[in-house]
N, C-alpha and C. Protein backbone atom coordinates (compact mmCIF):
# COMPACT_ATOMS: atom_id res chain seq x y z
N UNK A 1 -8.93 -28.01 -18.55
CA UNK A 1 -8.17 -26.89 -19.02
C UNK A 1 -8.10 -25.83 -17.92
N UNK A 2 -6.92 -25.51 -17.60
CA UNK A 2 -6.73 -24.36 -16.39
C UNK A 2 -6.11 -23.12 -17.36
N UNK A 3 -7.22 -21.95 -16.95
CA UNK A 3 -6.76 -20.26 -17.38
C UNK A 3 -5.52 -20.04 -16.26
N UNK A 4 -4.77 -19.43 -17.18
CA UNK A 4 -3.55 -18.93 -16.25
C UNK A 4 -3.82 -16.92 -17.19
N UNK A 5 -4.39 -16.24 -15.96
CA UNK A 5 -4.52 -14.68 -16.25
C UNK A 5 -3.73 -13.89 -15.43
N UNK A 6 -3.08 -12.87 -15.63
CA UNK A 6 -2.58 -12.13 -15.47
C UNK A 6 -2.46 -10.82 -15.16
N UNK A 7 -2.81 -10.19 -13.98
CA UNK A 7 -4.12 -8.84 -14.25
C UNK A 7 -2.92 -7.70 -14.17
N UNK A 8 -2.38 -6.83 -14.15
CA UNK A 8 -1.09 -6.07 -14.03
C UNK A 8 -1.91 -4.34 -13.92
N UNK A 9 -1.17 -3.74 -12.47
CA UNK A 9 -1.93 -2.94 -12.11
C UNK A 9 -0.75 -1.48 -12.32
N UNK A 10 -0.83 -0.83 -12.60
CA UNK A 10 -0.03 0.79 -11.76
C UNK A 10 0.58 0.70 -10.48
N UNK A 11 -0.19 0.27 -9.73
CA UNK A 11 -0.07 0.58 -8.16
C UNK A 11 -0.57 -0.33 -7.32
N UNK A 12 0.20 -0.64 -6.08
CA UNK A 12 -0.18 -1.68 -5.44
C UNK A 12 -1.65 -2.12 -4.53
N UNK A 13 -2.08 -0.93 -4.58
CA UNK A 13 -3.34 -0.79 -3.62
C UNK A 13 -4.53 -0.96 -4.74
N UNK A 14 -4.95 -0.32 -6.01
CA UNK A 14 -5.46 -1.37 -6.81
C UNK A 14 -5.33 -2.66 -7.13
N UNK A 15 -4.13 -3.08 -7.00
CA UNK A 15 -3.75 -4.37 -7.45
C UNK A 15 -4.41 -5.39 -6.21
N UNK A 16 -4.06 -5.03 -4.33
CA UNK A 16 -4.95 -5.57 -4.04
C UNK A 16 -6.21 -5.41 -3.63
N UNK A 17 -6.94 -4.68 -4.02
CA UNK A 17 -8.48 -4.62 -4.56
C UNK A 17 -9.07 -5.96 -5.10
N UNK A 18 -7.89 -5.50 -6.28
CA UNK A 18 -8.71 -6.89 -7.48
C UNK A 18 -8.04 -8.40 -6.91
N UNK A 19 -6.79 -8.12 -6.25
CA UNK A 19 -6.36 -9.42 -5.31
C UNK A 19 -8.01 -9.89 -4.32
N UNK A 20 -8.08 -9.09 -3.78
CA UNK A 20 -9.38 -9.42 -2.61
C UNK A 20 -10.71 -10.11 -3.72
N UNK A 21 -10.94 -8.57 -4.88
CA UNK A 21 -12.29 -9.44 -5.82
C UNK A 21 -11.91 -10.90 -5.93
N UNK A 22 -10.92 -10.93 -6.42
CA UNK A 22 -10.82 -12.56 -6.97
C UNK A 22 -11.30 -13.49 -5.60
N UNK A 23 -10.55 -13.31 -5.05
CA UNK A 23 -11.13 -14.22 -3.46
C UNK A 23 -12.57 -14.49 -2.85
N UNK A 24 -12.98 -13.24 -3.66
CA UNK A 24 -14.43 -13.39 -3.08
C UNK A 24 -15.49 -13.73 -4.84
N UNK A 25 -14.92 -14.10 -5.35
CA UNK A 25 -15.34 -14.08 -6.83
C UNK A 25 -15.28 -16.24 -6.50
N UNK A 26 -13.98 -16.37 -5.94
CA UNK A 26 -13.96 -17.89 -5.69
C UNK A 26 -15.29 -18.43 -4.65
N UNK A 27 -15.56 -17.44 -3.67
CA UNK A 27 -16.38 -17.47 -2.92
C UNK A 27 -17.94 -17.79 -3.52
N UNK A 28 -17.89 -17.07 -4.23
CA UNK A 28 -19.51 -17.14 -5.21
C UNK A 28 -19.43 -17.76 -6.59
N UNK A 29 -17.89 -18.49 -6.46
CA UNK A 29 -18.03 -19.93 -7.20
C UNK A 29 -18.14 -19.46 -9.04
N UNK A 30 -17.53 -18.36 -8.78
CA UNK A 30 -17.57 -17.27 -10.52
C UNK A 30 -16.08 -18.15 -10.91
N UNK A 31 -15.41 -18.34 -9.68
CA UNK A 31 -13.87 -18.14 -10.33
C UNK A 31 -13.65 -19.95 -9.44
N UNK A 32 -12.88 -20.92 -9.91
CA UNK A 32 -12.08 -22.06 -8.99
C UNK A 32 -10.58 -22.41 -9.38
N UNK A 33 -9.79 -21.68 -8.42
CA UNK A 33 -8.90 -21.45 -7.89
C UNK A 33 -8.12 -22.67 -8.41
N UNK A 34 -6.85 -23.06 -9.14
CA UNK A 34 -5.56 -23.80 -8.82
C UNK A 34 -4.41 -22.63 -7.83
N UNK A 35 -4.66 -21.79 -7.87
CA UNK A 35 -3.12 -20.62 -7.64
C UNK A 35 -3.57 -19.11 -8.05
N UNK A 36 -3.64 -18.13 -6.69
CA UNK A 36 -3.56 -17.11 -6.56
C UNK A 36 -2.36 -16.29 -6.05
N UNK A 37 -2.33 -15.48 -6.44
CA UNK A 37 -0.46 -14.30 -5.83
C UNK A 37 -0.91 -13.08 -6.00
N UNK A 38 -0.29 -12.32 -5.51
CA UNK A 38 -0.42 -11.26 -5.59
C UNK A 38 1.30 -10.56 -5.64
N UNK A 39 1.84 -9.91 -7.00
CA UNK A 39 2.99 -9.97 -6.92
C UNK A 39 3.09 -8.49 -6.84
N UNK A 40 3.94 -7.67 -5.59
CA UNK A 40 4.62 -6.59 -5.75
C UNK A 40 5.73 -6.28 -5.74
N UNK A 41 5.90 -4.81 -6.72
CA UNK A 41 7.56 -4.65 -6.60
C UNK A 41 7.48 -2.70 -5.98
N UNK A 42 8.62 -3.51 -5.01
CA UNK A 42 8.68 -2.15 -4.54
C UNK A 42 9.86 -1.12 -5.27
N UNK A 43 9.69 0.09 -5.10
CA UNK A 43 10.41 0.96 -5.79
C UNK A 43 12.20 0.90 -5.99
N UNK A 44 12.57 -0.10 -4.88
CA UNK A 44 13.79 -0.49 -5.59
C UNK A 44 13.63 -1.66 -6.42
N UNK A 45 12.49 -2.37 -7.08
CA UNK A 45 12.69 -3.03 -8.11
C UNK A 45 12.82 -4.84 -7.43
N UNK A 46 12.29 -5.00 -5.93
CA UNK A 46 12.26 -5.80 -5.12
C UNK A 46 10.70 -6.49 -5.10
N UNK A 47 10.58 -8.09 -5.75
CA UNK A 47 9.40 -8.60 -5.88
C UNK A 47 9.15 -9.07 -4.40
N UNK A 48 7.51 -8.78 -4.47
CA UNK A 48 7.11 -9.49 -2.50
C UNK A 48 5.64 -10.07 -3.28
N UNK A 49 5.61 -11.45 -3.01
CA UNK A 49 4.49 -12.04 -3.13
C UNK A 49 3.70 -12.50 -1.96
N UNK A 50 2.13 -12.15 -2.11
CA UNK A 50 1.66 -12.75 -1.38
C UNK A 50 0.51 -13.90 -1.71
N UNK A 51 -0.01 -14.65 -0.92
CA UNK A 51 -0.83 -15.99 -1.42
C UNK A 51 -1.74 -16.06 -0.35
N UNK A 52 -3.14 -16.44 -0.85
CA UNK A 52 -3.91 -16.80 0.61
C UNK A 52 -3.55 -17.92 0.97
N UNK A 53 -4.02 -17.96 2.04
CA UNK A 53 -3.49 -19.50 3.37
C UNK A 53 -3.96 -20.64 2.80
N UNK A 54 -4.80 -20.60 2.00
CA UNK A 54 -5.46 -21.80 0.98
C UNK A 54 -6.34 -21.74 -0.21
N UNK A 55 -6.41 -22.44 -0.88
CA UNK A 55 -6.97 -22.55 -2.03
C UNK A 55 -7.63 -23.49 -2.22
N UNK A 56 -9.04 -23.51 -1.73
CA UNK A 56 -9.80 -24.42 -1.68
C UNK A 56 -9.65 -25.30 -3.23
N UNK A 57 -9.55 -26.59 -2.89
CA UNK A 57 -9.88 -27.64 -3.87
C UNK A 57 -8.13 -27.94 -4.44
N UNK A 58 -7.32 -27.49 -3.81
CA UNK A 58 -5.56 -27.65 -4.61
C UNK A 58 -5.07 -28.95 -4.36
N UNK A 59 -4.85 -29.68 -5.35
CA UNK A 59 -4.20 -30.62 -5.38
C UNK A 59 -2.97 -30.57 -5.31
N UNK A 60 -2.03 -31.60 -4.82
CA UNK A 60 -0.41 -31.83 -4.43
C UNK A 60 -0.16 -31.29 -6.08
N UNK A 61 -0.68 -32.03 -6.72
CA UNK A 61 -0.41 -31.87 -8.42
C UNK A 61 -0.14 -30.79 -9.20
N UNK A 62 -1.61 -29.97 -8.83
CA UNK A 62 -1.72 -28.58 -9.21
C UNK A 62 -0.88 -27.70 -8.56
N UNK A 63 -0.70 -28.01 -6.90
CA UNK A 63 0.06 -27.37 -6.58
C UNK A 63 1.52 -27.38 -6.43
N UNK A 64 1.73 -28.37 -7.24
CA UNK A 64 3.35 -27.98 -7.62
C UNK A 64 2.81 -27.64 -9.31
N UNK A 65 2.25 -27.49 -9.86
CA UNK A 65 2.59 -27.18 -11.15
C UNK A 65 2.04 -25.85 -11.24
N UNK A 66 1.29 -24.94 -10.07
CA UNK A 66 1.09 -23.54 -9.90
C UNK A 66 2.19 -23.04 -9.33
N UNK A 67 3.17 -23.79 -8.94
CA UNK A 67 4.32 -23.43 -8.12
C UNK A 67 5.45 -23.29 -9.20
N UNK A 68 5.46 -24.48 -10.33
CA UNK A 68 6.60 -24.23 -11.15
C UNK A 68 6.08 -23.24 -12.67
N UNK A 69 4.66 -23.11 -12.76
CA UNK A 69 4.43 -21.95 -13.68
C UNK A 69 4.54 -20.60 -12.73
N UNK A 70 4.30 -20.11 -11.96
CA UNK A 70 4.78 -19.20 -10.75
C UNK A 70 6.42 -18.94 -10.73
N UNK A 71 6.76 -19.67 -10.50
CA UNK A 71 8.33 -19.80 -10.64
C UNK A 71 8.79 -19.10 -11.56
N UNK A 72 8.31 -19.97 -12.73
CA UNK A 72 8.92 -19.51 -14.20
C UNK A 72 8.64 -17.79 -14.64
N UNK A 73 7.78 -17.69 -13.92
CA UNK A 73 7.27 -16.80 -14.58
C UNK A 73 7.98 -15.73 -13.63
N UNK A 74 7.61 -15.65 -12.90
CA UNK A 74 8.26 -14.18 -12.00
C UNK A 74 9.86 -14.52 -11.40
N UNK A 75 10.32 -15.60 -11.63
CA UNK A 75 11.85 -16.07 -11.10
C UNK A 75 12.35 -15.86 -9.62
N UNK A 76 11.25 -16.53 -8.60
CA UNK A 76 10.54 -16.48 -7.41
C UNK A 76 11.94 -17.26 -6.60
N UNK A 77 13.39 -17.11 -6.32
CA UNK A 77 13.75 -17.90 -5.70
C UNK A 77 12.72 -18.77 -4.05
N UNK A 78 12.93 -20.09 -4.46
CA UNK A 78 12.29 -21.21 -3.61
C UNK A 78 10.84 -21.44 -3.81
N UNK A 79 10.40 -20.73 -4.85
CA UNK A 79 8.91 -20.80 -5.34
C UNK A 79 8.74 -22.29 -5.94
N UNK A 80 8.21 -23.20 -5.83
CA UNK A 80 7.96 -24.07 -7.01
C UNK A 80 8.43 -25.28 -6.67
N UNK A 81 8.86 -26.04 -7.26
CA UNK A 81 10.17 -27.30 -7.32
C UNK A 81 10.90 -27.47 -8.45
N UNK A 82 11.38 -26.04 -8.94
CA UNK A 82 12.70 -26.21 -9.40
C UNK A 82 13.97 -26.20 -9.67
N UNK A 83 14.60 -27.41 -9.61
CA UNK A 83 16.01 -27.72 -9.59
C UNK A 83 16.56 -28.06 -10.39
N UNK A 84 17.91 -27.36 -10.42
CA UNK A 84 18.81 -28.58 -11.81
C UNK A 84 17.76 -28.69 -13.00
N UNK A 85 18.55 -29.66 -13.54
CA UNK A 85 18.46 -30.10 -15.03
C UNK A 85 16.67 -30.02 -15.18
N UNK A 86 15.77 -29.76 -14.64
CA UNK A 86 14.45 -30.17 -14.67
C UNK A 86 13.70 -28.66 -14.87
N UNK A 87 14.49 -27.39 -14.78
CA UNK A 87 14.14 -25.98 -15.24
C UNK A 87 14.29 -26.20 -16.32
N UNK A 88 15.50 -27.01 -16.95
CA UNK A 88 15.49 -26.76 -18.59
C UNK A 88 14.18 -27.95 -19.05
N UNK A 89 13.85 -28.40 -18.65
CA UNK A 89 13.58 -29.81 -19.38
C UNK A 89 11.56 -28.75 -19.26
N UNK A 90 11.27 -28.35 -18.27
CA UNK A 90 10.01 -27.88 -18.03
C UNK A 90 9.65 -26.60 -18.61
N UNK A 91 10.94 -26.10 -18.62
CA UNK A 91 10.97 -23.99 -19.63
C UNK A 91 10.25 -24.70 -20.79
N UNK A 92 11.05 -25.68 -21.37
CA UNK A 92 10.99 -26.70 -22.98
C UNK A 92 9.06 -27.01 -22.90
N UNK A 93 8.91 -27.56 -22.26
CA UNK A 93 7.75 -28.02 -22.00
C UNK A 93 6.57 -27.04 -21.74
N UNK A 94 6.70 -26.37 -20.92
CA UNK A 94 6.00 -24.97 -20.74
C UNK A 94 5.95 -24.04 -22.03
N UNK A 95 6.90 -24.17 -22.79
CA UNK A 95 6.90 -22.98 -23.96
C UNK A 95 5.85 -23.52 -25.21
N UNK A 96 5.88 -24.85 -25.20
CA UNK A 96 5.38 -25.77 -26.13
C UNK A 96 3.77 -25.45 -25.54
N UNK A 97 3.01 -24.80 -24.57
CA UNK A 97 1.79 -24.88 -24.11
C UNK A 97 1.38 -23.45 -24.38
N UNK A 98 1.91 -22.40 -24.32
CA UNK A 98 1.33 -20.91 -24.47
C UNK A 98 2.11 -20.37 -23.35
N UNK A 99 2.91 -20.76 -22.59
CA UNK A 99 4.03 -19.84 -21.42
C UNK A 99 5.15 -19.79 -22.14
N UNK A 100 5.31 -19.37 -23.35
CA UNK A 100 6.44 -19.44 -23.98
C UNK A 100 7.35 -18.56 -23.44
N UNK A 101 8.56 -17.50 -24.07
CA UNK A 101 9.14 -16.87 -23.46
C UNK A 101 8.85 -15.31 -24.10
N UNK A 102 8.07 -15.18 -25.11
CA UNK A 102 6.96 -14.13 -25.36
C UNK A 102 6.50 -13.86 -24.66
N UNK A 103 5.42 -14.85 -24.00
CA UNK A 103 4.47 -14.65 -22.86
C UNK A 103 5.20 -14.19 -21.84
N UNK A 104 6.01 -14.86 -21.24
CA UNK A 104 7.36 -14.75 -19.91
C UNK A 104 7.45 -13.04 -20.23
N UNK A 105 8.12 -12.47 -21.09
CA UNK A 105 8.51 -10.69 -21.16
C UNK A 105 7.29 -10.51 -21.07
N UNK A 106 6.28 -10.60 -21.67
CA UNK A 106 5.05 -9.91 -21.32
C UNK A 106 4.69 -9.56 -20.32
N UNK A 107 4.58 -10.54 -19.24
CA UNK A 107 4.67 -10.76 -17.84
C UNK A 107 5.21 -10.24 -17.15
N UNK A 108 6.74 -10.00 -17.24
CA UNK A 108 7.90 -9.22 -16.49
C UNK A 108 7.94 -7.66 -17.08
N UNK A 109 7.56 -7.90 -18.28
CA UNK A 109 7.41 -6.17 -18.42
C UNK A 109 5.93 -5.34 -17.98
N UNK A 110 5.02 -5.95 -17.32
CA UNK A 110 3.85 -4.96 -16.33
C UNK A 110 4.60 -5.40 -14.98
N UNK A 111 5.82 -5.88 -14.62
CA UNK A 111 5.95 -5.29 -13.20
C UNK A 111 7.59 -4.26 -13.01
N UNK A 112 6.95 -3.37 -12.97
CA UNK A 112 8.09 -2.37 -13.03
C UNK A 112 8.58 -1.67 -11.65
N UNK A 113 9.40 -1.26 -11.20
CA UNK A 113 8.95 -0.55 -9.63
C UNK A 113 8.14 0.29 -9.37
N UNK A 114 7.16 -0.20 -8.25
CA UNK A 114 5.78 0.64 -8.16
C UNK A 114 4.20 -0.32 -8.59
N UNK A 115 4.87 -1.34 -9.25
CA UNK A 115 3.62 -1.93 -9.87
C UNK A 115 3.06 -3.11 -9.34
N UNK A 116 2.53 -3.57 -9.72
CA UNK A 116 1.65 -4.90 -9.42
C UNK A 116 1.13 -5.52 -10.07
N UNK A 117 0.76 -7.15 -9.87
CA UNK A 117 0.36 -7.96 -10.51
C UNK A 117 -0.44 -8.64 -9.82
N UNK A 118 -1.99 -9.21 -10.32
CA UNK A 118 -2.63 -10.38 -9.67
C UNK A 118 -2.29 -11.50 -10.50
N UNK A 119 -1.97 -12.73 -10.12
CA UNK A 119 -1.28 -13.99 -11.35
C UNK A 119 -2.81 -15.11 -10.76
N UNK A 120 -3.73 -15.81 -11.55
CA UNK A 120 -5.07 -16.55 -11.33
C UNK A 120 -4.89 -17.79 -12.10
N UNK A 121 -4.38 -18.62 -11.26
CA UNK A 121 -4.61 -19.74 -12.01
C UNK A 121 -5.90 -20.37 -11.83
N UNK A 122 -7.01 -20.69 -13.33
CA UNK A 122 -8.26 -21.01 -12.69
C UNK A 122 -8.07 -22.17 -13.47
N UNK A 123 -8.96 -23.03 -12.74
CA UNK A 123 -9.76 -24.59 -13.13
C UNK A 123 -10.62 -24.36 -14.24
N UNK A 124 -11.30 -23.64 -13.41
CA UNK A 124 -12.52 -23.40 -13.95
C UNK A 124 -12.92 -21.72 -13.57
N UNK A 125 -13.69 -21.07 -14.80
CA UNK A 125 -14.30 -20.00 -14.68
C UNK A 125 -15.46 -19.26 -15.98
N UNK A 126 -16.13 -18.89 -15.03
CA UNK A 126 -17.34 -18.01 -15.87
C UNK A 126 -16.79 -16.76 -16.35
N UNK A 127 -16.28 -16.71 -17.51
CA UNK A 127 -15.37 -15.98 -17.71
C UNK A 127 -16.17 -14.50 -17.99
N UNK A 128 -17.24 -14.15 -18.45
CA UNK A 128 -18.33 -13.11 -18.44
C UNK A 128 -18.26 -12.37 -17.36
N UNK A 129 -18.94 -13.04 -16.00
CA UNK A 129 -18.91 -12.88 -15.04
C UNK A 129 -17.79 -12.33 -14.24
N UNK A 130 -16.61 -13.06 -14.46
CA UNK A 130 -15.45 -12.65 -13.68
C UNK A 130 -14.83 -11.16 -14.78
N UNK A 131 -14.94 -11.50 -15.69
CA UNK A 131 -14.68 -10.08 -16.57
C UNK A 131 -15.07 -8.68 -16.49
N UNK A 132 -16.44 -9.05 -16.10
CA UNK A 132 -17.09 -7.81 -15.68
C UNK A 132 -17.05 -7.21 -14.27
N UNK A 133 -16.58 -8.33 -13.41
CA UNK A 133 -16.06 -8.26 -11.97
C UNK A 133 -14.66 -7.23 -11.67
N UNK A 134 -13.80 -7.66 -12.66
CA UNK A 134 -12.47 -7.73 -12.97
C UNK A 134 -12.05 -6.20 -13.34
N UNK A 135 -13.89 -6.00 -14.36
CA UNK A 135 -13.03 -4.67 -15.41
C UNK A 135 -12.80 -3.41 -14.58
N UNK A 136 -14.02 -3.67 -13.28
CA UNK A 136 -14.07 -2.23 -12.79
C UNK A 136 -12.70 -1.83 -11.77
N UNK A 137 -11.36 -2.52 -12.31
CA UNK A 137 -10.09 -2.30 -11.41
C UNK A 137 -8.97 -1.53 -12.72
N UNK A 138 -9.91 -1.86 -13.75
CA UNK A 138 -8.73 -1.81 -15.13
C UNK A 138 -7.53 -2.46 -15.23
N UNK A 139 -5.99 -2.01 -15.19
CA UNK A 139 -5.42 -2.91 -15.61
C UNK A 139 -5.10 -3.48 -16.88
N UNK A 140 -4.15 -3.99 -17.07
CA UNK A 140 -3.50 -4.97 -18.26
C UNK A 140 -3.67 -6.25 -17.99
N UNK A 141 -4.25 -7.04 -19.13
CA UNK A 141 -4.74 -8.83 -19.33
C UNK A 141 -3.83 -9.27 -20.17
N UNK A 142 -3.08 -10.05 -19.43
CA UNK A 142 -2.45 -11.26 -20.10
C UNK A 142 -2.94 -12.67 -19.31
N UNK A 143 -3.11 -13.16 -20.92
CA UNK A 143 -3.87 -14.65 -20.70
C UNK A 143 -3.65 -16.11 -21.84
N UNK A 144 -3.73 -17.05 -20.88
CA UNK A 144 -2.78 -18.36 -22.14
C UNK A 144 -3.62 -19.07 -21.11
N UNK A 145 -3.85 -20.76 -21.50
CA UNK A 145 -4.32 -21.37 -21.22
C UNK A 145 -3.56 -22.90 -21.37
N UNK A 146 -4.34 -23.85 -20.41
CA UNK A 146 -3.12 -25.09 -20.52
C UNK A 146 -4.31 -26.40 -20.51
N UNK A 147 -4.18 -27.05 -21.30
CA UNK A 147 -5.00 -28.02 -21.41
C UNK A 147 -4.72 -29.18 -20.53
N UNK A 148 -5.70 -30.11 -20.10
CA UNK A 148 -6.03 -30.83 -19.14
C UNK A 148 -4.38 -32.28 -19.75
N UNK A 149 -4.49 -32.34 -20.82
CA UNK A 149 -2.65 -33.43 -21.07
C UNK A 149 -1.96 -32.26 -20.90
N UNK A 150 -1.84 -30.87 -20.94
CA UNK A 150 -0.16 -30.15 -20.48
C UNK A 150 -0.20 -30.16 -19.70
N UNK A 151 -1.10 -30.30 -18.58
CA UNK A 151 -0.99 -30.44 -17.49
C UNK A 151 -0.62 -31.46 -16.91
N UNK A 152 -1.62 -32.02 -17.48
CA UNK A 152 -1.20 -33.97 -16.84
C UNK A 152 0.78 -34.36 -17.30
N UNK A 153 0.96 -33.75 -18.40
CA UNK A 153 2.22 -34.30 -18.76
C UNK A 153 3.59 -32.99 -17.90
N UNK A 154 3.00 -31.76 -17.68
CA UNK A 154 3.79 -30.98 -16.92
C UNK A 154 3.83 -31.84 -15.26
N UNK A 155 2.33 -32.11 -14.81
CA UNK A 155 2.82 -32.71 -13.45
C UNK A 155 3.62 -33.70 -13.23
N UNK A 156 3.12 -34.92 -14.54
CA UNK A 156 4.13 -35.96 -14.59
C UNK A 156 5.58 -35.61 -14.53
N UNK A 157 6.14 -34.93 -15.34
CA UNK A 157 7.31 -33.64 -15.27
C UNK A 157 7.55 -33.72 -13.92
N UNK A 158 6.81 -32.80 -13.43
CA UNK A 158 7.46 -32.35 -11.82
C UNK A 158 7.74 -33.65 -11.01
N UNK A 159 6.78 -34.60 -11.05
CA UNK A 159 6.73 -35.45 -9.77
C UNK A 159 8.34 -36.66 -10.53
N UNK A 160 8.39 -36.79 -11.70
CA UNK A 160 9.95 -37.80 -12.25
C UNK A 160 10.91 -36.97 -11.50
């Protein structure tokens, strides 16, 4: 089961704060990484993402299916692998898991111009631990989760 969290900040310089905690939260093995971002919008309303250079332990797998929940979610032109007929067929599929299109506005409405987002896709996490790591940035939590077959049947998805 991979946590997909959502941390949504005011301002971009808190946002990467808690961008950096998380990195070093993977470091001391609190948090394991499928997909980290760091999404900003600048005051004309212009998204800039950034990603570390790696993510220890990412599979081809995971990492197209952190690429097409990424995608979906912030509407990342060239993010992901999606094309054609296979956005509709995966939105379908994705909504059926907890990324519905509830979740989706939720998401798009904490990034406003000026704001920020950390997006965490975890494997695995001590969720106590990283919570209490997490709280001292504050922020808005949005959080859904994807079980080890939505996954398996989303990658199958990507790779047909």
């Amino acid at each position: 089961m991979s946590e997909l969290i959502i941390l949504g900040y005011d301002d971009h310089v808190t946002a990467r704060r808690a961008y950096d905690k998380v990195l070093d939260l993977q470091r001391d093995f609190i948090v394991e990484l499928a997909g980290l971002a760091l999404v900003r919008v600048d005051d004309d309303g212009e998204k800039h993402v950034d990603t570390p250079s790696s993510v220890v332990g990412a599979s081809t797998a995971s990492g197209a299916l952190w690429g097409a929940v990424f995608g979906l979610l912030f509407l990342v032109p060239g993010f992901g692998l999606l094309v054609g007929g296979a956005l509709g067929a995966l939105t379908g599929k994705l909504g059926k898991t907890g990324i519905n299109r509830g979740f989706q506005d939720r998401v798009q409405g904490l990034l406003e111009p000026g704001r920020a987002a950390v997006v965490v896709m975890a494997r695995k996490l001590t969720e106590d631990r990283f919570a209490a790591a997490m709280g001292d940035f504050g922020g808005t939590v949005l959080k859904t989760s994807l079980s080890e077959a939505d996954e398996r049947e989303l990658a199958e998805e990507l790779a047909g």
